[in-house]
Protein backbone atom coordinates (compact mmCIF):
# COMPACT_ATOMS: atom_id res chain seq x y z
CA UNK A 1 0.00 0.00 0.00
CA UNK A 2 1.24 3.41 -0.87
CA UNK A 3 2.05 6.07 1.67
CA UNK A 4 -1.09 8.27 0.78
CA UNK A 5 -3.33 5.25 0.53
CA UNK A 6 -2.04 4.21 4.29
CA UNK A 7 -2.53 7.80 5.53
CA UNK A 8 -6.11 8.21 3.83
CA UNK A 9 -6.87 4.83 5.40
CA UNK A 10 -6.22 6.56 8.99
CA UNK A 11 -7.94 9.50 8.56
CA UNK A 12 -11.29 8.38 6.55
CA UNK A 13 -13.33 7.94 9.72
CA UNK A 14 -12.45 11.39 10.53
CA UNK A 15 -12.03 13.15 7.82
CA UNK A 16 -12.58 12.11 4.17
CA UNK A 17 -10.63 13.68 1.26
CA UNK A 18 -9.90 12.62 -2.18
CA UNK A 19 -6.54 10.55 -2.11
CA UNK A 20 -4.90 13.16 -4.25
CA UNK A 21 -4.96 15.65 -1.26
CA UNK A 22 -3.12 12.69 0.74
CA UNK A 23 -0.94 12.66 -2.77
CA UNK A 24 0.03 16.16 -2.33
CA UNK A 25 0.11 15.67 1.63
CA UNK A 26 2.44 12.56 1.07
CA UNK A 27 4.96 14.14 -1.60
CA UNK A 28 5.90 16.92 1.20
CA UNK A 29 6.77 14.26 3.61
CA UNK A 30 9.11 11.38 3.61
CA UNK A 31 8.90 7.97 5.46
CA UNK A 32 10.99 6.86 8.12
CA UNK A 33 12.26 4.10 10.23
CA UNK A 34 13.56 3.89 13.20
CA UNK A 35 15.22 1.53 15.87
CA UNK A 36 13.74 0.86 19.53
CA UNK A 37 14.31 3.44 22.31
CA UNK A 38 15.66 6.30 19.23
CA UNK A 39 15.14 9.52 20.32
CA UNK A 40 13.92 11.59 17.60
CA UNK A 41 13.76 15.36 19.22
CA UNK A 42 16.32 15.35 22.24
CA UNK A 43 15.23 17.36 25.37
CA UNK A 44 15.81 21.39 25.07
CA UNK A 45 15.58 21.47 20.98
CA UNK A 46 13.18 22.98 18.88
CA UNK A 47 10.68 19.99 16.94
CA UNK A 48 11.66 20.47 13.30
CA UNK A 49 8.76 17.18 12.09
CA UNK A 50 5.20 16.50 12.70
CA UNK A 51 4.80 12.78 12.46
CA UNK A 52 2.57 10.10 11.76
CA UNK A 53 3.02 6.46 12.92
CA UNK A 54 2.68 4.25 10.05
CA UNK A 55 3.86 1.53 12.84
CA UNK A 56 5.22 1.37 15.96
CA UNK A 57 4.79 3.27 19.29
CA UNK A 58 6.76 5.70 21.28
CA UNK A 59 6.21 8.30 23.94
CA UNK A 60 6.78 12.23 24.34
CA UNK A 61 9.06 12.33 27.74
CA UNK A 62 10.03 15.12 30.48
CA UNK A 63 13.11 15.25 32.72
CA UNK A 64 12.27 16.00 35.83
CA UNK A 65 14.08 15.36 38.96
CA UNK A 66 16.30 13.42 37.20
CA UNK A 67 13.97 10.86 35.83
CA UNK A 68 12.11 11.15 32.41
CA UNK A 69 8.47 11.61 32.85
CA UNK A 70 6.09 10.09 30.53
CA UNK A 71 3.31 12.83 29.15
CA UNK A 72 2.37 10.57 26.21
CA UNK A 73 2.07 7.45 24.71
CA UNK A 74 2.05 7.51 21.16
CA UNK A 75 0.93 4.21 18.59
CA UNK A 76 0.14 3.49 15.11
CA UNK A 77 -1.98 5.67 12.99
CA UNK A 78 -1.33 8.65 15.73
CA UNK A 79 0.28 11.71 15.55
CA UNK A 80 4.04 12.03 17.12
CA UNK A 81 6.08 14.59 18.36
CA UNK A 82 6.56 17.72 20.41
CA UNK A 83 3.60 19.97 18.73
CA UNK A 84 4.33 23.11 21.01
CA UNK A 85 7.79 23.05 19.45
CA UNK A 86 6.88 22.30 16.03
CA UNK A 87 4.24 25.27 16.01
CA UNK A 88 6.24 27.98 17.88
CA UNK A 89 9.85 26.86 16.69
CA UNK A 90 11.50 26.94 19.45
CA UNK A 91 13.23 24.49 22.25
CA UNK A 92 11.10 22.65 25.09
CA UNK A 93 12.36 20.10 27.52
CA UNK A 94 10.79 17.38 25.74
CA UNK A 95 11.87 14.28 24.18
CA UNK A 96 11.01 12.42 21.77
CA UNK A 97 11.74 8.52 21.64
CA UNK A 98 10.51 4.98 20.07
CA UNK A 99 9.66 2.11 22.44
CA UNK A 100 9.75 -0.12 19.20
CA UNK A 101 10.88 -0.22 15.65
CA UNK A 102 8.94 2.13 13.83
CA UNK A 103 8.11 3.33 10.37
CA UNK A 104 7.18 6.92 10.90
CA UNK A 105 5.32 9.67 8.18
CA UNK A 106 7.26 13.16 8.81
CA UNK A 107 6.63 16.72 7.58
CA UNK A 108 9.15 19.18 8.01
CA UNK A 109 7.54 22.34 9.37
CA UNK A 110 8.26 24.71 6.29
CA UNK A 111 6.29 21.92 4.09
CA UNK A 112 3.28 21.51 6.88
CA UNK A 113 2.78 25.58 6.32
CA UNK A 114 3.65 25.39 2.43
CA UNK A 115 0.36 22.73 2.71
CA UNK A 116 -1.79 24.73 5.08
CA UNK A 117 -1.18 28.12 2.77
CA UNK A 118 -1.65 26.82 -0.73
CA UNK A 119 -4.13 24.38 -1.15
CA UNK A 120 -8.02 23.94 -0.12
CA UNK A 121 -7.59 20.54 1.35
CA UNK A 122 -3.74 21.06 2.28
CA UNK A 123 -5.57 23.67 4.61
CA UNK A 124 -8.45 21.35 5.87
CA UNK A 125 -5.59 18.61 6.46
CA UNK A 126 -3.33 20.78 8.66
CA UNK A 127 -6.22 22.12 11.18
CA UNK A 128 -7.62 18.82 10.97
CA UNK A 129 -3.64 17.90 12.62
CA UNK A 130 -4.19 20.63 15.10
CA UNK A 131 -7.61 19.61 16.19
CA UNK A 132 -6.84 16.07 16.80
CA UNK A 133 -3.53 16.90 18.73
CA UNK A 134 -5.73 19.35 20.74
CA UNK A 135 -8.51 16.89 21.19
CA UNK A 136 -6.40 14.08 22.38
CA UNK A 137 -4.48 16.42 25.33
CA UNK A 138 -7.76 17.80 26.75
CA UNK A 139 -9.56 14.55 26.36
CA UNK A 140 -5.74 13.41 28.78
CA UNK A 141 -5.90 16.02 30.91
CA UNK A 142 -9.62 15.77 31.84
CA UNK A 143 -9.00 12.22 32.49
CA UNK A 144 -6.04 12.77 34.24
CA UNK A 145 -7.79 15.29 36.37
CA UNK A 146 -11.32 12.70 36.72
CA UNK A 147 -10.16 9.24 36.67
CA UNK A 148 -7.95 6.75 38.99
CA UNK A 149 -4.83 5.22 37.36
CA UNK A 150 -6.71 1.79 37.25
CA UNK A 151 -9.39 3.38 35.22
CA UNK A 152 -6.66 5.20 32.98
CA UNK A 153 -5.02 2.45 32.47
CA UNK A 154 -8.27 0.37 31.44
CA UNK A 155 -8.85 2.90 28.87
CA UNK A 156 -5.19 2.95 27.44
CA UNK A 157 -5.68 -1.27 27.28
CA UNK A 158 -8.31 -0.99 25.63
CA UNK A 159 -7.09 1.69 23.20
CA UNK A 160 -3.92 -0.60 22.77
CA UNK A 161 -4.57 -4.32 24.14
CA UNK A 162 -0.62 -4.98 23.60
CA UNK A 163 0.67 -1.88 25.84
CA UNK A 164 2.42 -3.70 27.62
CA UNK A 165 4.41 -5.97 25.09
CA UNK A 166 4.94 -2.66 23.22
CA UNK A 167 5.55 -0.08 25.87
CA UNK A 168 8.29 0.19 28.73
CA UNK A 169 6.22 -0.50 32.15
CA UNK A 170 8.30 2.03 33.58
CA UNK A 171 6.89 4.82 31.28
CA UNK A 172 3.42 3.11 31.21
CA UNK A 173 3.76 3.85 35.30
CA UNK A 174 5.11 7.22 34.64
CA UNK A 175 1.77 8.12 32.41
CA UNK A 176 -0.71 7.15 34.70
CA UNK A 177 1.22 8.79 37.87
CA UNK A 178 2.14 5.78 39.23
CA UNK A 179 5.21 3.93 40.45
CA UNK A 180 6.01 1.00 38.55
CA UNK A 181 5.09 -1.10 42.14
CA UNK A 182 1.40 0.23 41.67
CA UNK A 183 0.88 -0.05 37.92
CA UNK A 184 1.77 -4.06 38.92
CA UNK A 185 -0.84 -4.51 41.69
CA UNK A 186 -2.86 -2.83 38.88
CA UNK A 187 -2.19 -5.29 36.63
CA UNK A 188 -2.66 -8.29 38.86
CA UNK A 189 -5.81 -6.89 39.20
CA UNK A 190 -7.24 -6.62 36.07
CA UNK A 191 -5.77 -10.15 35.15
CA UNK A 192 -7.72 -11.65 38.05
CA UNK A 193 -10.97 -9.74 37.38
CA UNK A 194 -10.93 -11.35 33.70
């Protein structure tokens, strides 16, 4: 399957162009690939990509008290990468990394407002980015703010049933503000509930 056809295949549910929009989308880009644990924006560097996951997973990560944090967990068919950065061009103290091998869709930042300024759909595409991105961190906070951990993490297993064969448990723990003690006792039980 071609890159546009893969990307038009992830967004259809939400938002369905023609596949030459994805064309045009697609040519500005490039694919990737990547090994596990490779950090793609280190920590106090301005984002230079939006990304896509084709395939894989990997998480957006904050040093803090000299441990990374975990803010988000990214998998296939998901945006990836430090958006503040990427839309105000300039350094944060986040880091980006892959828990797995990944194939990754990337748009440098000049090409991303090239799209959004000169095309009809390139313009519907690139607030359609923003919107999701937005979506997904109030739709984290809220839950953060609302939920227990066990709950969270319910929702992130169901979201992605193999989290844990694809996703350190240490950063897993980190996400739902839990030491990696808890996020076990967690597990245990859910296991023994089903």
């Amino acid at each position: 399957m071609r890159i546009e056809e893969k990307i038009k295949q992830a967004f259809d549910p939400y938002f369905n162009v023609p596949l030459e929009a994805w064309k045009s989308f697609s040519d500005l880009g490039e694919v990737i690939t990547t090994t596990k644990d490779q950090i793609i924006k280190n920590a106090d560097t301005t984002e230079k990509y939006l990304s896509f996951i084709l395939k894989g997973s990997g998480g957006i990560l904050l040093w803090n008290n000299n441990n990374f944090v975990c803010i988000d967990l990214c998998y296939d068919e998901e945006f990836f990468g430090d958006y503040m950065s990427f839309l105000d061009q300039r350094p944060t103290p986040l880091e980006v990394v892959t828990f797995e091998p990944s194939e990754l869709f990337r748009i440098a930042k000049a090409n991303f407002d090239k799209l959004s300024n000169n095309t009809e759909f390139g313009d519907k595409i690139c607030r359609f980015a923003s919107e999701a991105l937005f979506i997904h961190k109030q739709k984290q906070q809220i839950g953060i703010l609302t939920k227990t951990a066990t709950e969270r993490y319910i929702e992130l297993q169901t979201r992605q049933p193999e989290i844990i064969q694809r996703t350190p448990q240490k950063y897993i723990a980190s996400y739902l503000g839990v030491t990696p003690q808890s996020l076990s006792r967690i597990r245990k039980e859910q296991t023994a509930k089903h």
